[in-house]
Protein backbone atom coordinates (compact mmCIF):
# COMPACT_ATOMS: atom_id res chain seq x y z
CA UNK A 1 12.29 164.64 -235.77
CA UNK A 2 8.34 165.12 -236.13
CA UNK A 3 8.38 161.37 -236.74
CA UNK A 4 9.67 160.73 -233.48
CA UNK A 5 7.56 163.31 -232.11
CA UNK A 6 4.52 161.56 -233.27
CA UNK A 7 5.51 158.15 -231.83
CA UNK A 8 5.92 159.43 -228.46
CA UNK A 9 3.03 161.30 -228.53
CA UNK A 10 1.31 158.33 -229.44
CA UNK A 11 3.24 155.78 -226.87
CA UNK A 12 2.25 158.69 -224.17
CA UNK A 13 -1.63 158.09 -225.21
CA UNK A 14 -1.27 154.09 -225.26
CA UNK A 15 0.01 154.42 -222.06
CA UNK A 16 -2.45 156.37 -220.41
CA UNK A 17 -4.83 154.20 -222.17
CA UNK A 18 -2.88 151.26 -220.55
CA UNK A 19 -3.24 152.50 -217.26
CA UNK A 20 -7.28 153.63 -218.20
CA UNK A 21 -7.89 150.33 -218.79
CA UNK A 22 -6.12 148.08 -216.04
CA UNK A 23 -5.84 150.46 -213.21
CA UNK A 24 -9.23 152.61 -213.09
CA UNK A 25 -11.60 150.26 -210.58
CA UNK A 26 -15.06 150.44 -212.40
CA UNK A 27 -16.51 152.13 -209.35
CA UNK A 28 -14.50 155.38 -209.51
CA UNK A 29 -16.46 158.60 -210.61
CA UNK A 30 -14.83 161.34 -212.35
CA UNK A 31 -13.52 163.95 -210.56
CA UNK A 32 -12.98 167.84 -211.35
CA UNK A 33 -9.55 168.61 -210.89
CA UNK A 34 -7.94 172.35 -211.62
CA UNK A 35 -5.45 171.88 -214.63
CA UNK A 36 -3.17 174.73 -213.10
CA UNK A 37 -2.59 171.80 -210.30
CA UNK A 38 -2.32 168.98 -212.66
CA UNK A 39 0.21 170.68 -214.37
CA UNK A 40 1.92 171.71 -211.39
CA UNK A 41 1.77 167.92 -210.01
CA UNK A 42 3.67 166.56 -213.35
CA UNK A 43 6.28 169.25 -213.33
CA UNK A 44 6.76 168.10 -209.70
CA UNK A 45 6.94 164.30 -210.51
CA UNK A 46 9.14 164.78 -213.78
CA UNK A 47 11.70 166.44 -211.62
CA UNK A 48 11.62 163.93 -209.03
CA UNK A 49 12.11 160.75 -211.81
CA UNK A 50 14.58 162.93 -213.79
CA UNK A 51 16.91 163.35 -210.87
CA UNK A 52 16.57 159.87 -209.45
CA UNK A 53 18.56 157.10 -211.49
CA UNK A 54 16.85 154.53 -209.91
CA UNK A 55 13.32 156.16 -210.99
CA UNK A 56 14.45 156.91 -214.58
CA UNK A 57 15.06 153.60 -214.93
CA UNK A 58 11.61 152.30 -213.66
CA UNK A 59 10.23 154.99 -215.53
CA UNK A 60 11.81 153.98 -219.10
CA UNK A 61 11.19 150.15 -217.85
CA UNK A 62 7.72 151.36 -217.91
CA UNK A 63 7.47 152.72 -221.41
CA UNK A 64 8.86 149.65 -222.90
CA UNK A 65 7.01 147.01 -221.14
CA UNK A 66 3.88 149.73 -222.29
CA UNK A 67 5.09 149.27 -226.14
CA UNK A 68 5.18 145.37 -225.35
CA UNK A 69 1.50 145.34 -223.89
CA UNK A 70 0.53 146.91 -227.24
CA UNK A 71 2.02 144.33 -229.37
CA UNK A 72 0.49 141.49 -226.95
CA UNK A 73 -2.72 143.38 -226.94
CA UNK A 74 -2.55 143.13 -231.11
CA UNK A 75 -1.37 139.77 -231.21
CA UNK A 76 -4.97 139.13 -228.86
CA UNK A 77 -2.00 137.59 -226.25
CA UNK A 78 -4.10 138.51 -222.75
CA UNK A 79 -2.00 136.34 -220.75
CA UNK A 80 0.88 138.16 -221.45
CA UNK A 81 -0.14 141.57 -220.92
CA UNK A 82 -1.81 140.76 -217.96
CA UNK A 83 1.75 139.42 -216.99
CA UNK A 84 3.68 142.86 -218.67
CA UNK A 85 0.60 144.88 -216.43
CA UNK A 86 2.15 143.03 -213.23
CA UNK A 87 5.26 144.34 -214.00
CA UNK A 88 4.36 148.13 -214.78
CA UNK A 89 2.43 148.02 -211.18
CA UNK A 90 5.48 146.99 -209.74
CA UNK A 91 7.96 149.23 -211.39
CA UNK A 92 4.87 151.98 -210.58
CA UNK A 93 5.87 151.75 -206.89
CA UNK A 94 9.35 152.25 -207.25
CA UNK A 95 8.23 156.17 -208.62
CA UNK A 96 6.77 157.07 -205.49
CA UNK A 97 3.20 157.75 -204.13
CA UNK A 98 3.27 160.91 -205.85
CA UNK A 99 3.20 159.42 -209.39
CA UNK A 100 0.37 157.16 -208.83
CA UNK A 101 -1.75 159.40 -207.72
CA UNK A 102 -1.18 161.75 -210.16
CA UNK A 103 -2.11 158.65 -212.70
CA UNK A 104 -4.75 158.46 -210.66
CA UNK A 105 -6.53 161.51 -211.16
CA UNK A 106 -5.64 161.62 -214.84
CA UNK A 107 -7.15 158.52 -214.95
CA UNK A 108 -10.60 159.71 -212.78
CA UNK A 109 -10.84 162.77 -215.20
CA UNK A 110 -13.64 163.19 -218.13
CA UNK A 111 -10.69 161.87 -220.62
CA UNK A 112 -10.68 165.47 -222.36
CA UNK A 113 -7.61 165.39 -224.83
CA UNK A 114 -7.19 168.81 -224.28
CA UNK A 115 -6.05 167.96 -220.96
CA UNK A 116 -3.68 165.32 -221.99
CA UNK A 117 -1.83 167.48 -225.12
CA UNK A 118 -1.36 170.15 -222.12
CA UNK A 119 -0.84 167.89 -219.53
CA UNK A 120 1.83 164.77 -221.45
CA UNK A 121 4.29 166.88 -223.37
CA UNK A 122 5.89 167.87 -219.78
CA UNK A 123 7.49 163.92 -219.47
CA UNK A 124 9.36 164.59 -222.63
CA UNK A 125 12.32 165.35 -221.11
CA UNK A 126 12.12 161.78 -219.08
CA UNK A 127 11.08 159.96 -222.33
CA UNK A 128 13.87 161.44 -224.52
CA UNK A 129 16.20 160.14 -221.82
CA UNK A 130 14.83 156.69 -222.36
CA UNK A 131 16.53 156.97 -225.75
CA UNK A 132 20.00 157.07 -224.05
C-alpha cells in the first residue's frame, strides 16, 4: 500500500510538473495566494469531478495520458507529447473553468512543496477511482 502511495504521489508531482511546463506562459509572475483558499478551491473541484461521470473520466483520461507524456518525455519523443499535451488541454475543458484555474494558480505560485504535499493528497479520492 505505501508503494502505491508513493507512485501517486509521484504521478501527482509529474503532473503538476506537466502542466508547469506546457501551460505556464513565460510572462506570468507569481502570485500570493492564501492556502486556506487553495485548499478550499480543490475540495470544491474534487467534489465536482467525483460526482460527475463524465468528469471522472476526463479526469483519469488525464492521469494516463500524464504517465504517457513521461515515458515520451524519457524516450526524448517531443512530437508525441506535444501531441498527448493536446489531448490533456482538451480533456482539461471538459472539468470545467473551475479546474483550470485552480491549475492555474498552482501553477503561478513560488512552487513551495509544502504547498503541494498539503494541497495534492485531497485528489486521492478521484485518483484511487481511476484504479476501478
Amino acid at each position: 500500500m505505501k508503494i502505491l502511495s508513493a507512485l501517486w504521489f509521484r504521478n501527482r508531482l509529474l503532473i503538476v510538473a506537466i502542466l508547469v511546463i506546457y501551460a505556464v506562459p513565460l510572462d506570468v509572475q507569481a502570485q500570493q495566494t492564501d492556502p486556506a483558499k487553495l485548499k478550499a478551491d480543490a475540495q470544491k473541484i474534487v467534489r465536482v469531478i467525483h460526482g460527475d461521470k463524465a468528469k471522472s473520466q476526463a479526469y483519469c483520461q488525464i492521469n494516463s495520458l500524464s504517465e504517457q507524456i513521461n515515458q515520451a518525455v524519457q524516450e526524448k519523443d517531443g512530437q508525441t507529447a506535444d501531441a498527448l499535451n493536446r489531448k490533456i488541454s482538451d480533456l482539461e475543458k471538459t472539468l470545467g473553468p473551475e479546474y483550470l484555474a485552480f491549475f492555474d494558480t498552482l501553477n503561478n505560485l513560488d512552487q513551495n512543496p509544502k504547498e503541494f504535499r498539503d494541497i495534492l493528497p485531497m485528489f486521492d479520492t478521484l485518483n484511487q477511482s481511476c484504479l476501478h
